[in-house]
N, C-alpha and C. Protein backbone atom coordinates (compact mmCIF):
# COMPACT_ATOMS: atom_id res chain seq x y z
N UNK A 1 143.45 132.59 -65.26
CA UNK A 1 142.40 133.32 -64.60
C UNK A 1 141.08 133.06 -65.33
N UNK A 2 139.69 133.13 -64.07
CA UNK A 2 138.87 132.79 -65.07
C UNK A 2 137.74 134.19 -65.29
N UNK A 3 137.42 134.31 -66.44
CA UNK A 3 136.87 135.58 -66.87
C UNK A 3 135.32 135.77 -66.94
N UNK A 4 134.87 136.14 -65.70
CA UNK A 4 133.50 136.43 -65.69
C UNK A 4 132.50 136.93 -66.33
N UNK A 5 133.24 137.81 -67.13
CA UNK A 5 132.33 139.02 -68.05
C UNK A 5 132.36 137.85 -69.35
N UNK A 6 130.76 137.85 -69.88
CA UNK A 6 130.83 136.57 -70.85
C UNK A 6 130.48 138.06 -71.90
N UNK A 7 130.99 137.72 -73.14
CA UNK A 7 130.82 138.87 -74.34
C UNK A 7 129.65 138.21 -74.62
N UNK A 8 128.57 138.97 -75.65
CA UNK A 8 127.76 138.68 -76.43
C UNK A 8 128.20 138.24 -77.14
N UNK A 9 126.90 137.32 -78.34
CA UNK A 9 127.42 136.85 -79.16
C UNK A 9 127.86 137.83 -80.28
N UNK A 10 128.57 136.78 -81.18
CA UNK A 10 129.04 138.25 -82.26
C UNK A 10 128.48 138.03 -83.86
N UNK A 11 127.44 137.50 -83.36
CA UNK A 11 125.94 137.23 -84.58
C UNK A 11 124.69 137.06 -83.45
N UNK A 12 123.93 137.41 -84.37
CA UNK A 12 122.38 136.92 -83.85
C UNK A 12 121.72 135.79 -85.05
N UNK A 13 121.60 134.62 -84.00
CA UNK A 13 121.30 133.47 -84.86
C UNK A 13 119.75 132.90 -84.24
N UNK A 14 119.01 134.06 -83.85
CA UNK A 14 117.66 133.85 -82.45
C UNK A 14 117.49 133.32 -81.72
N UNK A 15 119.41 133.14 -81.09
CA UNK A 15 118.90 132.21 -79.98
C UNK A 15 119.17 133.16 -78.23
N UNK A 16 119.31 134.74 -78.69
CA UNK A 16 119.27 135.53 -77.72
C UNK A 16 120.58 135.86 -77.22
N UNK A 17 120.48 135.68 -75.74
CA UNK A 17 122.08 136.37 -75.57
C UNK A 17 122.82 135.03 -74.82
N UNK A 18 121.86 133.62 -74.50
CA UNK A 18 122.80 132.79 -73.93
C UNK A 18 121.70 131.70 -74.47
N UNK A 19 122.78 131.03 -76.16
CA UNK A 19 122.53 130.04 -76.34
C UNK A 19 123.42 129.04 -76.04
N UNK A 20 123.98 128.72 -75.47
CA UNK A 20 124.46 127.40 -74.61
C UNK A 20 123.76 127.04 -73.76
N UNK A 21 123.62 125.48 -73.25
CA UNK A 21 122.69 125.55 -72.33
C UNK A 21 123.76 124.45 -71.34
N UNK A 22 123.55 123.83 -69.93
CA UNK A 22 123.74 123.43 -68.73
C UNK A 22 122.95 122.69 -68.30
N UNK A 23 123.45 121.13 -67.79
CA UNK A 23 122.46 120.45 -67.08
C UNK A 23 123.57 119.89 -66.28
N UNK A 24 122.82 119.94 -64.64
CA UNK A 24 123.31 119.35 -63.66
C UNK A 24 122.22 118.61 -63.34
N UNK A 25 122.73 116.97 -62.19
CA UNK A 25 122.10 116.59 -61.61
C UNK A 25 122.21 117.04 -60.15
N UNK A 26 120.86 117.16 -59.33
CA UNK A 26 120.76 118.00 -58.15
C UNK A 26 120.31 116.90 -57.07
N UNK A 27 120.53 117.33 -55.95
CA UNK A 27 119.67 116.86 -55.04
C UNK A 27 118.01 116.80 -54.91
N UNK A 28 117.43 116.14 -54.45
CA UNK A 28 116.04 116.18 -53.98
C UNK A 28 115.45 117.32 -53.55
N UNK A 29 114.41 118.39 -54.00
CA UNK A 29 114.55 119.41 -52.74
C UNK A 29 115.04 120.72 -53.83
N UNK A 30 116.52 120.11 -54.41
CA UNK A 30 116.99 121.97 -54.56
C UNK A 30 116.58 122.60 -55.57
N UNK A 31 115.75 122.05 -56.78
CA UNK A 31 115.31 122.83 -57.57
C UNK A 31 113.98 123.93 -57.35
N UNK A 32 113.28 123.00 -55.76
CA UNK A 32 112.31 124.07 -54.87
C UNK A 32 112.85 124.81 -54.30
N UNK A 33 114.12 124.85 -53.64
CA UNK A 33 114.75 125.85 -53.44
C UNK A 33 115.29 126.84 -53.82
N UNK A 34 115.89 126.59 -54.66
CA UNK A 34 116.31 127.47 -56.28
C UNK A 34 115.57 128.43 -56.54
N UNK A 35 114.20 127.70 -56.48
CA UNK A 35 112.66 128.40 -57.40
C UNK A 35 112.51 129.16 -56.48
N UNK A 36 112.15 129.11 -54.93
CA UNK A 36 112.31 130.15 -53.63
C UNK A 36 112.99 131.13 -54.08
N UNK A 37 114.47 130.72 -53.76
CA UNK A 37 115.46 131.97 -53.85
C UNK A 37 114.96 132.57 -54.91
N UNK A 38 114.97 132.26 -55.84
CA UNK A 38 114.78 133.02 -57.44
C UNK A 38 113.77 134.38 -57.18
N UNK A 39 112.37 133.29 -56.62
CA UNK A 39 111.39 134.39 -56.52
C UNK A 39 111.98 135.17 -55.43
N UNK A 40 112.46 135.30 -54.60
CA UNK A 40 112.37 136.54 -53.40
C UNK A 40 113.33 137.03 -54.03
N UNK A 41 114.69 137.21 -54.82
CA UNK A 41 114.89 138.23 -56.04
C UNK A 41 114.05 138.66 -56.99
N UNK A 42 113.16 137.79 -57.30
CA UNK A 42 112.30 139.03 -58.38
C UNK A 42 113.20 138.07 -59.42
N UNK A 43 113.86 137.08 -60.00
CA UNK A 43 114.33 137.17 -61.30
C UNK A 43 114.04 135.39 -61.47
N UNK A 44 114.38 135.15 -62.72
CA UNK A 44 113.89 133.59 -63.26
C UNK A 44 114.80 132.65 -62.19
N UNK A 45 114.30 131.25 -62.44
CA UNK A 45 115.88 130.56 -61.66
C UNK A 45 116.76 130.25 -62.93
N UNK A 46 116.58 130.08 -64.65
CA UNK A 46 118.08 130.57 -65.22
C UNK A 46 118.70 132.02 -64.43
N UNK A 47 117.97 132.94 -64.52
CA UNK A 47 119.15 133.86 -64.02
C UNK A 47 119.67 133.86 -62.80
N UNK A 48 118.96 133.32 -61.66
CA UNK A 48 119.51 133.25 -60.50
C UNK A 48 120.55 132.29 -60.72
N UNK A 49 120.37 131.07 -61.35
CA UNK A 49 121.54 130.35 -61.43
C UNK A 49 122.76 130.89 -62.34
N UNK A 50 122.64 131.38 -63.00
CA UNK A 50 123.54 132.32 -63.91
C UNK A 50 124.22 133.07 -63.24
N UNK A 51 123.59 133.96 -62.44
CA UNK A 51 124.45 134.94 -61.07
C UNK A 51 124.89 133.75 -59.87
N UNK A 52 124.57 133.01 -59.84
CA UNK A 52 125.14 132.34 -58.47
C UNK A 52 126.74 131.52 -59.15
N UNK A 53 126.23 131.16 -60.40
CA UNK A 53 127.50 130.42 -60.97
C UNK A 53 128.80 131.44 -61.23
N UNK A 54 128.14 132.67 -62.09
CA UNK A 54 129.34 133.77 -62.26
C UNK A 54 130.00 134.27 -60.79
N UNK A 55 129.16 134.15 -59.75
CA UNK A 55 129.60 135.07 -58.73
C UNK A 55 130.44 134.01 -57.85
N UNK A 56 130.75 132.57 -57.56
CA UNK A 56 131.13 131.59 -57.78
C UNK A 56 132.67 131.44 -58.42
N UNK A 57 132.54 131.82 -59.58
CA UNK A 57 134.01 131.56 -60.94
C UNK A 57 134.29 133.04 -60.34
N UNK A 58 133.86 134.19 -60.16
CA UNK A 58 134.55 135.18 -60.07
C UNK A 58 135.30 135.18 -58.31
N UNK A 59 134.83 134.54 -57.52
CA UNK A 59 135.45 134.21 -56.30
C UNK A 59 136.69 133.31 -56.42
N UNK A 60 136.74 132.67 -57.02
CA UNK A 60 137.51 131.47 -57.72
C UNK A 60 138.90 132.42 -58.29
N UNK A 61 138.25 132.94 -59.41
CA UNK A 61 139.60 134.10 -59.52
C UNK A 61 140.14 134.89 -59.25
N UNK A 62 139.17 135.03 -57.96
CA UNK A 62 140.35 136.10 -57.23
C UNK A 62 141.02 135.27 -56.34
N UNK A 63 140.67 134.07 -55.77
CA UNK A 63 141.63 133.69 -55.20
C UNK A 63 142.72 132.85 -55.64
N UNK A 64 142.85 132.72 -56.77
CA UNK A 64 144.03 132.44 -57.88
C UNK A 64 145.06 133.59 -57.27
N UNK A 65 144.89 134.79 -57.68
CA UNK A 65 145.27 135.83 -57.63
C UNK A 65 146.32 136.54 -56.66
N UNK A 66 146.36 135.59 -55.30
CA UNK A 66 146.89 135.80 -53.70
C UNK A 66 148.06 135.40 -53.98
């Protein structure tokens, strides 16, 4: 199963609460899109992509689950 809830870290080394980082290559286009969506939530596009990926893996495990 895969586990959505990511713990904090269990030191502070200043790199906040998500020092790992992620690079995909994208299509043409979707990082303006991204930036759209992001803004009409109100939040950065790390976090929109952060919620779209968790909400994603957590769909994923529930359908393990059937």
């Amino acid at each position: 199963m895969i586990s959505t809830q990511l713990p904090p870290p269990p030191f502070d080394d200043g790199r906040g609460l998500y020092p790992e980082r992620l690079a995909a290559a994208v299509p043409r286009g979707f990082n303006d899109l991204v930036r759209e969506a992001a803004g009409m939530e109100g939040v950065t596009i790390a976090e929109f992509v952060r919620r779209a990926l968790l909400h994603r893996l957590d769909q994923m495990s529930k359908t393990e689950n059937l």
